[in-house]
N, C-alpha and C. Protein backbone atom coordinates (compact mmCIF):
# COMPACT_ATOMS: atom_id res chain seq x y z
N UNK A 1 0.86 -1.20 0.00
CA UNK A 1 0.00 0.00 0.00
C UNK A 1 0.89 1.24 0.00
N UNK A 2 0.95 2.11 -0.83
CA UNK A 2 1.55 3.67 -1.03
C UNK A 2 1.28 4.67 0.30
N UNK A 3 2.45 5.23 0.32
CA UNK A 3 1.94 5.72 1.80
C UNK A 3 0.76 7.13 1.24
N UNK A 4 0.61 7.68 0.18
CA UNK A 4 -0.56 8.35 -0.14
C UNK A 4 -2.19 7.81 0.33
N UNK A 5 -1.80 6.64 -0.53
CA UNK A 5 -3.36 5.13 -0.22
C UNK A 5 -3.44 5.15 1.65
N UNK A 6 -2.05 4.86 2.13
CA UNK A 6 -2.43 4.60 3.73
C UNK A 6 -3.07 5.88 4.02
N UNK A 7 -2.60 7.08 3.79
CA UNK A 7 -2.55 8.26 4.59
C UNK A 7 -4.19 8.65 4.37
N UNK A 8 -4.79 8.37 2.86
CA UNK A 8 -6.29 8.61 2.79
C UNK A 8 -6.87 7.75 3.61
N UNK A 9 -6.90 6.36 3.60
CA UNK A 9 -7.66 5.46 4.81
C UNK A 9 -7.43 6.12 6.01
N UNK A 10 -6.42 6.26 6.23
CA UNK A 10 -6.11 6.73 8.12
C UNK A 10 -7.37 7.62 8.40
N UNK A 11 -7.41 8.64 7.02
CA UNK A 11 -8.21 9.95 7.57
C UNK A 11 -9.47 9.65 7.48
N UNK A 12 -9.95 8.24 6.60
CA UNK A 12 -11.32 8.55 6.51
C UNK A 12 -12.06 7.51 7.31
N UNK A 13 -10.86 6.59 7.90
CA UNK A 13 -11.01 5.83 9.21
C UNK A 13 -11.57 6.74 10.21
N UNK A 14 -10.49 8.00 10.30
CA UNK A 14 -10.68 8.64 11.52
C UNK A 14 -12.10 9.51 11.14
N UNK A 15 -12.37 9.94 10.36
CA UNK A 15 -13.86 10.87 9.75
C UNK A 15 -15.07 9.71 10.33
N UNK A 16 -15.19 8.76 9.74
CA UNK A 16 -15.72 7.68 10.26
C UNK A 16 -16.35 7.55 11.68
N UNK A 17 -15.12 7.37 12.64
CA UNK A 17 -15.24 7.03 13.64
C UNK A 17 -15.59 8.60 14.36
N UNK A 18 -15.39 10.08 14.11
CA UNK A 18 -15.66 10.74 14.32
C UNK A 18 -17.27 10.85 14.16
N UNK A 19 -17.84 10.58 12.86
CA UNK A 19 -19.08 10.50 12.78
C UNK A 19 -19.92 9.49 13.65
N UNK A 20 -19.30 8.27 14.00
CA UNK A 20 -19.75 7.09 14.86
C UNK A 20 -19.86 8.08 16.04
N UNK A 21 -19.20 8.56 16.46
CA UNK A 21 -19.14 9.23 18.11
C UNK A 21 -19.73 10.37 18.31
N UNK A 22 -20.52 11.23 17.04
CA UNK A 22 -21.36 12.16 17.21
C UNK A 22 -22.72 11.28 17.02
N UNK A 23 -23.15 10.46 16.30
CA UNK A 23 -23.95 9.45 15.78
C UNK A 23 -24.47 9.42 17.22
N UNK A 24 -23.55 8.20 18.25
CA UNK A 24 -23.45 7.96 19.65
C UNK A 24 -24.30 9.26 20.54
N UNK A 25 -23.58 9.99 21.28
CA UNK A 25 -23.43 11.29 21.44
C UNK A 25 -25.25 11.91 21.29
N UNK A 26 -25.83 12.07 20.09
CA UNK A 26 -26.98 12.04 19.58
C UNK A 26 -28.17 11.36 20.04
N UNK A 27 -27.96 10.11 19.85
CA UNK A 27 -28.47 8.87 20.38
C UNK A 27 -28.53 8.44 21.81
N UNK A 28 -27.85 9.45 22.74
CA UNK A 28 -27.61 9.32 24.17
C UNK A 28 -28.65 10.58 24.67
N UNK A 29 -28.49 11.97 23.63
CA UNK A 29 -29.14 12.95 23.90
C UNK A 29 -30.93 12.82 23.80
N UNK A 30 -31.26 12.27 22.43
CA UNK A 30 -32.05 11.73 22.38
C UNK A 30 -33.14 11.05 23.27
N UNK A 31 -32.45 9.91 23.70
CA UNK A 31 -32.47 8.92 24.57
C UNK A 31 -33.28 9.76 25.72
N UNK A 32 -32.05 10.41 26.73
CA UNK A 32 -32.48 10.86 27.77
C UNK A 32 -33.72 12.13 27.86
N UNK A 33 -33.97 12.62 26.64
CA UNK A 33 -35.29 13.64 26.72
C UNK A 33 -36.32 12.26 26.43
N UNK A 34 -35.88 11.53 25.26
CA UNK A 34 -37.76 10.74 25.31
C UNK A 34 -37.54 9.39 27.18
N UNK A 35 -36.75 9.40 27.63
CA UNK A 35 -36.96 9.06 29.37
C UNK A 35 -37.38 10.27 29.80
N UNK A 36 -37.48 11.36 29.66
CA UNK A 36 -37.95 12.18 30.52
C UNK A 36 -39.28 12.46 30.26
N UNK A 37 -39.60 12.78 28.81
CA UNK A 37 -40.98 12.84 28.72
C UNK A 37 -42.09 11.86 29.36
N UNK A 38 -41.20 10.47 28.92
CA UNK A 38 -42.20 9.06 29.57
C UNK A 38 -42.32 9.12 30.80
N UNK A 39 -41.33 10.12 31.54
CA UNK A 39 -41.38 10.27 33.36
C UNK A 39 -42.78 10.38 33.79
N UNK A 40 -43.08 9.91 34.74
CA UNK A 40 -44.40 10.30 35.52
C UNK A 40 -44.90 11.64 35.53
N UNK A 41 -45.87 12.15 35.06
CA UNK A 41 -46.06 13.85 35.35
C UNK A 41 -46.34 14.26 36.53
N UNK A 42 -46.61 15.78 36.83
CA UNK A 42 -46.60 16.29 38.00
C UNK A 42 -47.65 15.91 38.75
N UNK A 43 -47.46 16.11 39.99
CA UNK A 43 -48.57 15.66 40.71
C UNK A 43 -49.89 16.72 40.64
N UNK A 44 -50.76 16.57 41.30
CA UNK A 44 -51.91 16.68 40.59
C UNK A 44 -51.81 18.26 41.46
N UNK A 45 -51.40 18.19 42.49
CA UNK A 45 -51.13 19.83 43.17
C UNK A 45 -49.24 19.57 43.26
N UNK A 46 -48.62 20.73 42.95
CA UNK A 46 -47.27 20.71 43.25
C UNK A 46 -47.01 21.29 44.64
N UNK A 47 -46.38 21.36 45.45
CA UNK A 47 -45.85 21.63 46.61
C UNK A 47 -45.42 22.71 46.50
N UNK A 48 -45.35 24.07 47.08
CA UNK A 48 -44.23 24.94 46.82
C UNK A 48 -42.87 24.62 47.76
N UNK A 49 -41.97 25.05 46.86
CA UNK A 49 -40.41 25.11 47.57
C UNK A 49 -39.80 26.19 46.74
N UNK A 50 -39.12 27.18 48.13
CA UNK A 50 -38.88 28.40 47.68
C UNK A 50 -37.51 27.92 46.73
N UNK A 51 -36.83 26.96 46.90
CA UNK A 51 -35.43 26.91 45.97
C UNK A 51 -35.83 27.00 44.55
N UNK A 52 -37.21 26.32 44.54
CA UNK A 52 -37.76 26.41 43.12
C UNK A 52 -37.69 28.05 42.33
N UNK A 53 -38.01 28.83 43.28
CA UNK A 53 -38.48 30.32 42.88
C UNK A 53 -37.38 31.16 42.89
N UNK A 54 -36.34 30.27 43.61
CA UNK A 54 -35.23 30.81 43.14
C UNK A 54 -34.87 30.66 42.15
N UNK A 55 -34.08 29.47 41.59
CA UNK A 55 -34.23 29.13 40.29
C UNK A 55 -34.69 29.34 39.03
N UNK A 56 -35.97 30.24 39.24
CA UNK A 56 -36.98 30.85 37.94
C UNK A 56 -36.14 32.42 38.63
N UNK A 57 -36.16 32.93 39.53
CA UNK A 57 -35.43 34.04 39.63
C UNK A 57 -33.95 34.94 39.12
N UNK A 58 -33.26 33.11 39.18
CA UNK A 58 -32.48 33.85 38.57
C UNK A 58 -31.76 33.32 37.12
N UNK A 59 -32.92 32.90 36.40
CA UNK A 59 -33.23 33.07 35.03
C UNK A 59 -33.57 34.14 34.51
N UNK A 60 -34.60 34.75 35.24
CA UNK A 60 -34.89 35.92 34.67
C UNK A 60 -33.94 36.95 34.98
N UNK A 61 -33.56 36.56 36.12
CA UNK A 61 -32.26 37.85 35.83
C UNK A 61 -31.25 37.99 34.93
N UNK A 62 -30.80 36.33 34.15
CA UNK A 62 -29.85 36.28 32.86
C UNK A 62 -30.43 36.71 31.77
N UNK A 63 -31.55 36.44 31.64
CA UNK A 63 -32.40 36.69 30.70
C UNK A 63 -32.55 38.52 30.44
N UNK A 64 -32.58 38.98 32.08
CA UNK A 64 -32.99 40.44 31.90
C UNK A 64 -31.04 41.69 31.45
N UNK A 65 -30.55 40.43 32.48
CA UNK A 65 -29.07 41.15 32.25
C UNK A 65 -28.60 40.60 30.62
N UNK A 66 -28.89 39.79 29.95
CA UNK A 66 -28.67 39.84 28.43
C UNK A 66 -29.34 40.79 27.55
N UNK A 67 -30.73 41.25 27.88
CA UNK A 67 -31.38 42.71 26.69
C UNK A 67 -32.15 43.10 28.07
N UNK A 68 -31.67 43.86 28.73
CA UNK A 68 -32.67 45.00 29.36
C UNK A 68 -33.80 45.40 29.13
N UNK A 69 -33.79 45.42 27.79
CA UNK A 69 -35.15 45.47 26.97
C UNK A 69 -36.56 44.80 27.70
N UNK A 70 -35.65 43.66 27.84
CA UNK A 70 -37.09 42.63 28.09
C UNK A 70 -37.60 42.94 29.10
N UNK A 71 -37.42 43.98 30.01
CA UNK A 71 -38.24 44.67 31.34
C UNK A 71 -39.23 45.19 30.61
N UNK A 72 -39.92 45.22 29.80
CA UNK A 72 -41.21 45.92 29.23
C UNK A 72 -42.32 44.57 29.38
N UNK A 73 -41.28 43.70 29.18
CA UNK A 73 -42.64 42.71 28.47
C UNK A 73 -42.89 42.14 29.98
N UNK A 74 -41.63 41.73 30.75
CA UNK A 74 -42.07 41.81 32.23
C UNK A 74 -43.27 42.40 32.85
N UNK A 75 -42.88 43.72 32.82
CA UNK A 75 -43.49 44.63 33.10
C UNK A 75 -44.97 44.93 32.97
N UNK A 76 -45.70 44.49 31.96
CA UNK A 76 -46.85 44.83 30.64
C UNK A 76 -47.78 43.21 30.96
N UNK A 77 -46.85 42.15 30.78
CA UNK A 77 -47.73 40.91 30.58
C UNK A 77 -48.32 40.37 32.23
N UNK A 78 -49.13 39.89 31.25
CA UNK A 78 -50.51 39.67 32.75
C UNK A 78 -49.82 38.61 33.21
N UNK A 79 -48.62 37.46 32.90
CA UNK A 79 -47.95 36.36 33.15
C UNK A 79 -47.25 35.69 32.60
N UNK A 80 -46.38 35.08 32.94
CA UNK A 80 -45.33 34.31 32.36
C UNK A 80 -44.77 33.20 32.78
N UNK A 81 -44.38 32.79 32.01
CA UNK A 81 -44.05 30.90 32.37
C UNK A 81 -42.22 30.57 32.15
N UNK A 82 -42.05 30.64 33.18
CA UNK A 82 -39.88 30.50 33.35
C UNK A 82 -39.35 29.36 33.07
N UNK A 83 -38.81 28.78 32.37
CA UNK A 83 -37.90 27.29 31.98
C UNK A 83 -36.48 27.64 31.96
N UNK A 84 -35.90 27.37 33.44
CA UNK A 84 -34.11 27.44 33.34
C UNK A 84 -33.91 26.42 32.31
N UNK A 85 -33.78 25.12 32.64
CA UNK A 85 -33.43 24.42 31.85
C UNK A 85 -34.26 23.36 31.06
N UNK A 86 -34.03 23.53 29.20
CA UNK A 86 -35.14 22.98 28.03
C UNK A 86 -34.05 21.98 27.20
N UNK A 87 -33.98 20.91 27.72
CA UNK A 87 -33.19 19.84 26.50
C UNK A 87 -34.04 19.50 25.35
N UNK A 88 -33.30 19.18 24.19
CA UNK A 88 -33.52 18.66 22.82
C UNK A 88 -32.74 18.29 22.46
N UNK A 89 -33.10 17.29 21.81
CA UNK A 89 -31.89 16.35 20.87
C UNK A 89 -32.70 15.38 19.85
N UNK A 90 -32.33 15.29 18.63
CA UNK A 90 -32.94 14.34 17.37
C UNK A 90 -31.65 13.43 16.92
N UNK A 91 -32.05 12.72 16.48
CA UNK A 91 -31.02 11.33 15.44
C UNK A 91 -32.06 10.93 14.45
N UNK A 92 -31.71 11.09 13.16
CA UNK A 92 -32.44 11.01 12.09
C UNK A 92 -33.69 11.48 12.21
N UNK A 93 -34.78 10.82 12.03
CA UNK A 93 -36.08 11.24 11.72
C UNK A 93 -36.98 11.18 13.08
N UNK A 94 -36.56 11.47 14.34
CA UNK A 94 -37.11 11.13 15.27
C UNK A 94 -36.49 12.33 16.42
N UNK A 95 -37.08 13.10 17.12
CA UNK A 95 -36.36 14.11 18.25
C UNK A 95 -37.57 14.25 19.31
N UNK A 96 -36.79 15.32 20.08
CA UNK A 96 -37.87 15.69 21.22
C UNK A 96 -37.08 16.27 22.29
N UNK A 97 -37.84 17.31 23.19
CA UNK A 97 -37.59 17.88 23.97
C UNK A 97 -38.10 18.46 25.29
N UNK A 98 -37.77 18.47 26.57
CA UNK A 98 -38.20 18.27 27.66
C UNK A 98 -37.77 19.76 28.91
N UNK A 99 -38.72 19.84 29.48
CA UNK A 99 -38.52 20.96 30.20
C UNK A 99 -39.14 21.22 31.55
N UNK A 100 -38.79 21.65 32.78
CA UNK A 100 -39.36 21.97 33.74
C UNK A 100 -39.63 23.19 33.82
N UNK A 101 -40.57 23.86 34.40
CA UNK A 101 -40.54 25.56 35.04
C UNK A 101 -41.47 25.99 35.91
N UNK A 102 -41.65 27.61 35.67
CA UNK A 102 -42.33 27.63 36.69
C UNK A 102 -43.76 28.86 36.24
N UNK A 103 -44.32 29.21 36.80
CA UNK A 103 -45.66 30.08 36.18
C UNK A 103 -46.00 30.74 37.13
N UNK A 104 -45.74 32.22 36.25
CA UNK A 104 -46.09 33.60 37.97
C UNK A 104 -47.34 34.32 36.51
N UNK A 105 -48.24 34.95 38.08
CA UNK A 105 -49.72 35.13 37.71
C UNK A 105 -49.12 36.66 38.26
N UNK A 106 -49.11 38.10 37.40
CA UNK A 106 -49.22 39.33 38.14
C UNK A 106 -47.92 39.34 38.99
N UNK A 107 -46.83 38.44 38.97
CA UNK A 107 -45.71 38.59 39.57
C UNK A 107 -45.09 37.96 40.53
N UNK A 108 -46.35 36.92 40.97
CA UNK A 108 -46.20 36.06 42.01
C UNK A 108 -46.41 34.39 41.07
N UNK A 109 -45.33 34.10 41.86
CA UNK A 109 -45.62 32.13 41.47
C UNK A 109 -46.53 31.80 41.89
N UNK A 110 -47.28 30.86 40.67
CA UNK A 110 -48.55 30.25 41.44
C UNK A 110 -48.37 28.58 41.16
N UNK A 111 -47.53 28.10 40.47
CA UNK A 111 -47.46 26.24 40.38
C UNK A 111 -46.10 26.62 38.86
N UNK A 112 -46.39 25.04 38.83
CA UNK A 112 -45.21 24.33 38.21
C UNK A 112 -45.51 23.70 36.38
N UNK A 113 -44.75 23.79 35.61
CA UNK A 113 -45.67 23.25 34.12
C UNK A 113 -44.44 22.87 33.62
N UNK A 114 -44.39 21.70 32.82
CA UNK A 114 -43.42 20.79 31.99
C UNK A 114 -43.90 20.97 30.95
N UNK A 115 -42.55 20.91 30.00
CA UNK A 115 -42.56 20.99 28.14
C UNK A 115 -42.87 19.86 27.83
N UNK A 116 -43.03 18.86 26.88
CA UNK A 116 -42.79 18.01 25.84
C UNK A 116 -42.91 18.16 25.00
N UNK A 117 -41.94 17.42 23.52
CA UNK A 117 -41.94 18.09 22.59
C UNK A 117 -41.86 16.50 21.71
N UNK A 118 -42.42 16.18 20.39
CA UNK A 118 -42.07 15.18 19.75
C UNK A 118 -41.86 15.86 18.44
N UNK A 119 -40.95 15.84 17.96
CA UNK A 119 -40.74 16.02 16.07
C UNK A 119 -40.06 14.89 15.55
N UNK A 120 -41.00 14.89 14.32
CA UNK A 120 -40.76 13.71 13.29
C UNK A 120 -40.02 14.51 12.23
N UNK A 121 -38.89 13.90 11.71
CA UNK A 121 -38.30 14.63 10.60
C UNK A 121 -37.08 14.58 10.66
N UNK A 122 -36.68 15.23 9.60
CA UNK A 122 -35.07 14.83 9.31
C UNK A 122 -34.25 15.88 10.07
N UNK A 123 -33.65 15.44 11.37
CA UNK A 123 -32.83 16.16 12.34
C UNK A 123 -31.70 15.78 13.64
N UNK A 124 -30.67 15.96 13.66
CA UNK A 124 -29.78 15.94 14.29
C UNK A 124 -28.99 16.58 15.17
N UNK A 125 -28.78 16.24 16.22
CA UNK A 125 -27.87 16.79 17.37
C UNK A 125 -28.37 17.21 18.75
N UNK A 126 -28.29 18.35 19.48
CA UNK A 126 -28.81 18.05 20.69
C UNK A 126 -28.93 19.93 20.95
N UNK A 127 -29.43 20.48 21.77
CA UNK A 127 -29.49 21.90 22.05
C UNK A 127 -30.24 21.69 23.66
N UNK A 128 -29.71 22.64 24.40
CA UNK A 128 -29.96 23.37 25.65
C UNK A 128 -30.28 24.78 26.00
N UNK A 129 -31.36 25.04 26.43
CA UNK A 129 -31.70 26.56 26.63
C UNK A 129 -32.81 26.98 27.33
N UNK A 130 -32.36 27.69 27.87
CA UNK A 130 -33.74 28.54 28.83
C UNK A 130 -34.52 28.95 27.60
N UNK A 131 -36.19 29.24 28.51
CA UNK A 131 -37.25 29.99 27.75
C UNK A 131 -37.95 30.42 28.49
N UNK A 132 -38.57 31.62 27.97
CA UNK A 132 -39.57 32.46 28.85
C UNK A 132 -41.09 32.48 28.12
N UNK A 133 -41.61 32.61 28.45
CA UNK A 133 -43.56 32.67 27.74
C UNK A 133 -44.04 33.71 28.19
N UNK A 134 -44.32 34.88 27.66
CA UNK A 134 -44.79 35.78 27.91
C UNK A 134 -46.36 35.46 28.03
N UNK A 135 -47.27 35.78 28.66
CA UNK A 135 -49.18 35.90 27.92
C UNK A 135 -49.12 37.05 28.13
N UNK A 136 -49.86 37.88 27.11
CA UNK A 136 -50.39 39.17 27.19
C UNK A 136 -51.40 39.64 28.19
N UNK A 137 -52.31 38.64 28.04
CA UNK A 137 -53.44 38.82 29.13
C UNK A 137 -54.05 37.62 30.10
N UNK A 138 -54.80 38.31 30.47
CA UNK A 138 -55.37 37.25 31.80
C UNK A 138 -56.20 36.09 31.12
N UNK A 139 -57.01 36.12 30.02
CA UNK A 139 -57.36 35.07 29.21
C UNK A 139 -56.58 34.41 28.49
N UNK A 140 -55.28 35.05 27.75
CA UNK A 140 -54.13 34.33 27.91
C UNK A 140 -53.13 32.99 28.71
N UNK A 141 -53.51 33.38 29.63
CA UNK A 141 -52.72 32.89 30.83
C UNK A 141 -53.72 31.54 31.13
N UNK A 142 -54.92 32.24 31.38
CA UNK A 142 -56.01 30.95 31.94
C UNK A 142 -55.97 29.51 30.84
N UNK A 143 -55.87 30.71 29.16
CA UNK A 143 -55.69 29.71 28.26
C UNK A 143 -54.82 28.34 29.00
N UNK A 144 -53.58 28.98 29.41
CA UNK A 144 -52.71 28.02 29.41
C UNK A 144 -52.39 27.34 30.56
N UNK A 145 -53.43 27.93 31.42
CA UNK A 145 -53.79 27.36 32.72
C UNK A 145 -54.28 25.92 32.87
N UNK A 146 -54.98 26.14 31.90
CA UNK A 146 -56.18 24.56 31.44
C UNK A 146 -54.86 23.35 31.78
N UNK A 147 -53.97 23.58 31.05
CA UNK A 147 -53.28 22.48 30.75
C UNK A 147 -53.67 21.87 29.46
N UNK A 148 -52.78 21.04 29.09
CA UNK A 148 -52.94 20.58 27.69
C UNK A 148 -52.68 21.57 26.85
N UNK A 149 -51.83 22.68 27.19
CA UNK A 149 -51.81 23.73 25.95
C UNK A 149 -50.74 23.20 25.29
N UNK A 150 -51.27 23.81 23.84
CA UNK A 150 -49.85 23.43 22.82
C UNK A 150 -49.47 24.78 21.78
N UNK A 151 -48.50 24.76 21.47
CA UNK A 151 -47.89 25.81 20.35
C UNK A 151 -48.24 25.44 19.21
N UNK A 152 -48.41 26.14 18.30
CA UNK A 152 -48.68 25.50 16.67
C UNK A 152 -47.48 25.41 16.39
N UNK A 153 -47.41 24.99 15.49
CA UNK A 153 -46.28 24.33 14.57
C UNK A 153 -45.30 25.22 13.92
N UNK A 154 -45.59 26.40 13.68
CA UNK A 154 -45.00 27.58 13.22
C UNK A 154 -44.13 28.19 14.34
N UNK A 155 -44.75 27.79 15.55
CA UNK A 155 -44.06 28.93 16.63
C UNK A 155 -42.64 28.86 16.46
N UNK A 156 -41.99 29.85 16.85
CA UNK A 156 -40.26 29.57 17.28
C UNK A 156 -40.45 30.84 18.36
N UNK A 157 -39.32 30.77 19.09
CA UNK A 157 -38.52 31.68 20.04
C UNK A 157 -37.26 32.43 19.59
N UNK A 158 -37.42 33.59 20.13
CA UNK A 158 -36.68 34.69 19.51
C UNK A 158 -35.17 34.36 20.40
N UNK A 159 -33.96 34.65 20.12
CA UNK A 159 -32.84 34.22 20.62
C UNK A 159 -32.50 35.55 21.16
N UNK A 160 -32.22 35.50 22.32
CA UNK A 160 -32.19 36.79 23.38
C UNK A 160 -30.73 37.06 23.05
N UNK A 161 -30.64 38.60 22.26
CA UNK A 161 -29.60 39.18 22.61
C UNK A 161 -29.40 40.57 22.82
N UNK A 162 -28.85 41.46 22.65
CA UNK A 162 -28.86 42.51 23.18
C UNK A 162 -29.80 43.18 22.48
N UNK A 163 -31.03 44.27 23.08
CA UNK A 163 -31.93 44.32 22.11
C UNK A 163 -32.68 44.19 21.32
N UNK A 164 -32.54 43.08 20.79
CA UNK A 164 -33.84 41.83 20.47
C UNK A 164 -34.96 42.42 21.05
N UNK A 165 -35.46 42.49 22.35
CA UNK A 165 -36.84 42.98 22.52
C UNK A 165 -37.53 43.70 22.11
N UNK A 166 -36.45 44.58 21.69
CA UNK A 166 -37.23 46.32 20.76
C UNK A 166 -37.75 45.77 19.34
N UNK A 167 -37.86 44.68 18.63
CA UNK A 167 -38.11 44.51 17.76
C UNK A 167 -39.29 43.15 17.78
N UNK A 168 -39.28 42.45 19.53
CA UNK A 168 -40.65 41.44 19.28
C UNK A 168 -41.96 41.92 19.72
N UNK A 169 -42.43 41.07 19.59
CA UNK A 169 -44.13 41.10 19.61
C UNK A 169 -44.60 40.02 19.69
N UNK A 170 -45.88 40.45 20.60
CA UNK A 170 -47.08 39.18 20.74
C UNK A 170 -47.60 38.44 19.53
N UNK A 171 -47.89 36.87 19.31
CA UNK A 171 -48.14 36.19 18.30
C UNK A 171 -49.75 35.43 18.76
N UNK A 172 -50.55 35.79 18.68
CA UNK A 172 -51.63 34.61 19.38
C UNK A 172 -51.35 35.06 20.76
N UNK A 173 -51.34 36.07 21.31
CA UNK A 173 -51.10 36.61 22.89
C UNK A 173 -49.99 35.86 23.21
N UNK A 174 -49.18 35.61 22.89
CA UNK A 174 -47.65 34.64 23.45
C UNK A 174 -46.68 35.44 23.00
N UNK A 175 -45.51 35.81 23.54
CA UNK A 175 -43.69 36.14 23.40
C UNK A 175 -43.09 35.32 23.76
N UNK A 176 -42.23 34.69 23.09
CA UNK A 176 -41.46 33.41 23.54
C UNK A 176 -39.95 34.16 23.31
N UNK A 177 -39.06 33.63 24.58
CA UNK A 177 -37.73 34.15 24.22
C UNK A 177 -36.80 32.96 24.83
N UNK A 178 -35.98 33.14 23.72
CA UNK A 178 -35.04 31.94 24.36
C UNK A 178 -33.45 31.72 24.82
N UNK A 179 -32.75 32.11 25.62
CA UNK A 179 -31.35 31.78 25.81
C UNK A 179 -30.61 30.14 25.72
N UNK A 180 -29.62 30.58 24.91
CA UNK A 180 -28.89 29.03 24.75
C UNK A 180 -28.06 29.17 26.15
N UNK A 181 -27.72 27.40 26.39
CA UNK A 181 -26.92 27.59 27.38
C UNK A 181 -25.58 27.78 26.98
N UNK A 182 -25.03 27.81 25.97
CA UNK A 182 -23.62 27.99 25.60
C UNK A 182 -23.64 27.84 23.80
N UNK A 183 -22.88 28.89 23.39
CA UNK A 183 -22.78 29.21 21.95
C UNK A 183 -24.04 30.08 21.33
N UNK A 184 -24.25 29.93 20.09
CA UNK A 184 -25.17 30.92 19.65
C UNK A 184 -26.42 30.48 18.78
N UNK A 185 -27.38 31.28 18.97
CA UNK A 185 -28.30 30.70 18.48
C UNK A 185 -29.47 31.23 17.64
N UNK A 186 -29.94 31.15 16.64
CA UNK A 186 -31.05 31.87 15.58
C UNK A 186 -31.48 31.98 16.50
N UNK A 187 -32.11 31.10 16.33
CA UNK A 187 -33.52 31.08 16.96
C UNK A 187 -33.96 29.29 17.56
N UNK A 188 -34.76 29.19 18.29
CA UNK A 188 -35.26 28.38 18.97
C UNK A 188 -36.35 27.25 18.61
N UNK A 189 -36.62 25.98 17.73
CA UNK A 189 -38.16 26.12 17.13
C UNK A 189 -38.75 25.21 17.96
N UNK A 190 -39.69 25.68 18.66
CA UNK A 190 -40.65 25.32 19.92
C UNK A 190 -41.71 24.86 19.24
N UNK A 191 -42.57 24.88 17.85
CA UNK A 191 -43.63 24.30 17.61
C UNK A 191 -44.24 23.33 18.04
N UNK A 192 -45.22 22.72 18.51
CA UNK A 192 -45.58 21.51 18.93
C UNK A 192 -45.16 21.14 20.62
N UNK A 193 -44.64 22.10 21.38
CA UNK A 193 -44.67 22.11 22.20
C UNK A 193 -46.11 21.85 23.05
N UNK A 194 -45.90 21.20 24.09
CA UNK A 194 -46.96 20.83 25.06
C UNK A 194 -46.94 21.27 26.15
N UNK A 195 -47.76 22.04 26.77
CA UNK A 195 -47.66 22.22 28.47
C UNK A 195 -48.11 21.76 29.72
N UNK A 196 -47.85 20.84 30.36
CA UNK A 196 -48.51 21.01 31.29
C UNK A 196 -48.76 21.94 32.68
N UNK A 197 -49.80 22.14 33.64
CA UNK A 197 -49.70 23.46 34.54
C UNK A 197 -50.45 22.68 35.95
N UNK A 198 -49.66 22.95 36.74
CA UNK A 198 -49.70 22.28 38.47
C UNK A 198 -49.98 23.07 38.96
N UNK A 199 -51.00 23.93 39.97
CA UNK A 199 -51.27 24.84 40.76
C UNK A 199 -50.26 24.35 42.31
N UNK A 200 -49.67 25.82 42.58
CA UNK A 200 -48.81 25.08 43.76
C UNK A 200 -50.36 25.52 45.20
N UNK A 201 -49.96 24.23 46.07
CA UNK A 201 -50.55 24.97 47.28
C UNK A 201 -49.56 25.03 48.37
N UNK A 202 -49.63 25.62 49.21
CA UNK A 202 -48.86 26.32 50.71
C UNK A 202 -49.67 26.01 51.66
N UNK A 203 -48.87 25.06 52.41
CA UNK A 203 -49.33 24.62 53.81
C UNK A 203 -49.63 25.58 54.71
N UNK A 204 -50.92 25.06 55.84
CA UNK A 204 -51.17 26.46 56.66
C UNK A 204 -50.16 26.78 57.50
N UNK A 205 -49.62 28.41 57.29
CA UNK A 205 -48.12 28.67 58.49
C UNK A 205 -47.18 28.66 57.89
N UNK A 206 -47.29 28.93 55.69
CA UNK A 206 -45.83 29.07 55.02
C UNK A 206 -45.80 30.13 55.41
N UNK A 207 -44.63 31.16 55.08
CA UNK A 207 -44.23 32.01 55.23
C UNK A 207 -45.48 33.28 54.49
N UNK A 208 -45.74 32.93 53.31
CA UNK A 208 -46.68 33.49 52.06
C UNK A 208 -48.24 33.37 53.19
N UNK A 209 -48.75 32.63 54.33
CA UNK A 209 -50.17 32.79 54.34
C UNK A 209 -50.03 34.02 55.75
N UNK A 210 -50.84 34.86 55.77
CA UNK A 210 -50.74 35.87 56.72
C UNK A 210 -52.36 35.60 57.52
């Protein structure tokens, strides 16, 4: 064998096995969002725990310290729904994506709501990122109170960066914004998203009952 002939195998050995280990990699990401979706859902009342409200707290503060901007829509919307952390990942024609958060009514937390996400289609790799849900209004909100709410198929999330806000807007009473957890990102495509929504209750003598 010519050491030209070896030197092309070596590389496309190694291309190969590079592709095997993103292939892998994929297939692991995958994996662990459709176990999470199949997880048991929330209980039928969620518990409050203030670590929780921390957690949505200081999302929104990355969220607010990346476009300042977004203090309007804060500010303006009758409620909003906080997701620190939203996995996704696809391998070929099969993906999905999974999420915990939290849902404040007028500024105060009131319970707990999980993503699921199934897409069929030709797609690969894996993504991580916060999201925020704006509702415009109080029929808004109740909308998505019901539970069982879903996004149409069109939706996406706007990729939070500096100023970005000055240029979104309500779609169907919804603002969706989204931070990656690392690197950069268009945009977000949330279509087909599912919600579910847990009303929290507070034992008599939390701190919150007077």
């Amino acid at each position: 064998m010519s050491l030209d002939l070896f030197h092309g195998f070596f590389l496309l050995n190694n291309k190969n096995t590079d592709t095997m280990m993103n292939m892998k990699r994929n297939v692991c990401v995958l994996l662990l969002v459709l176990t999470a979706i199949a997880a048991s859902p929330l209980s039928l009342f969620a518990g409050w725990n203030p670590h929780e409200e921390n957690s949505a707290q200081q999302t929104i503060r990355l969220f607010q310290k990346t476009d300042p901007g977004l203090q309007i829509f804060f500010d303006e919307a009758y409620g909003y729904a906080v997701f620190p952390d939203v996995y996704k990942g696809g391998i070929l024609l099969l993906g999905g994506a999974r999420g915990e958060g939290y849902v404040y009514e007028q500024g105060t937390i009131i319970g707990r709501s999980s993503i699921t996400q199934i897409n069929v289609g030709p797609q690969l790799g894996g993504q991580a990122f916060s999201e925020i849900i704006f509702f415009r209004s109080q029929a808004d909100l109740e909308n998505f109170k019901k539970g069982n709410y879903e996004l149409n198929a069109q939706a996406s999330a706007v990729a939070v960066t500096a100023g970005v806000a000055t240029n979104s807007e309500y779609s169907d009473g919804v603002a969706i914004f989204a931070l990656p957890k690392s690197g950069l990102m268009a945009e977000a495509s949330v279509g087909g998203q599912k919600f579910s929504f847990k009303p929290y209750y507070r034992e008599v003598g939390s701190e919150n009952d007077n």
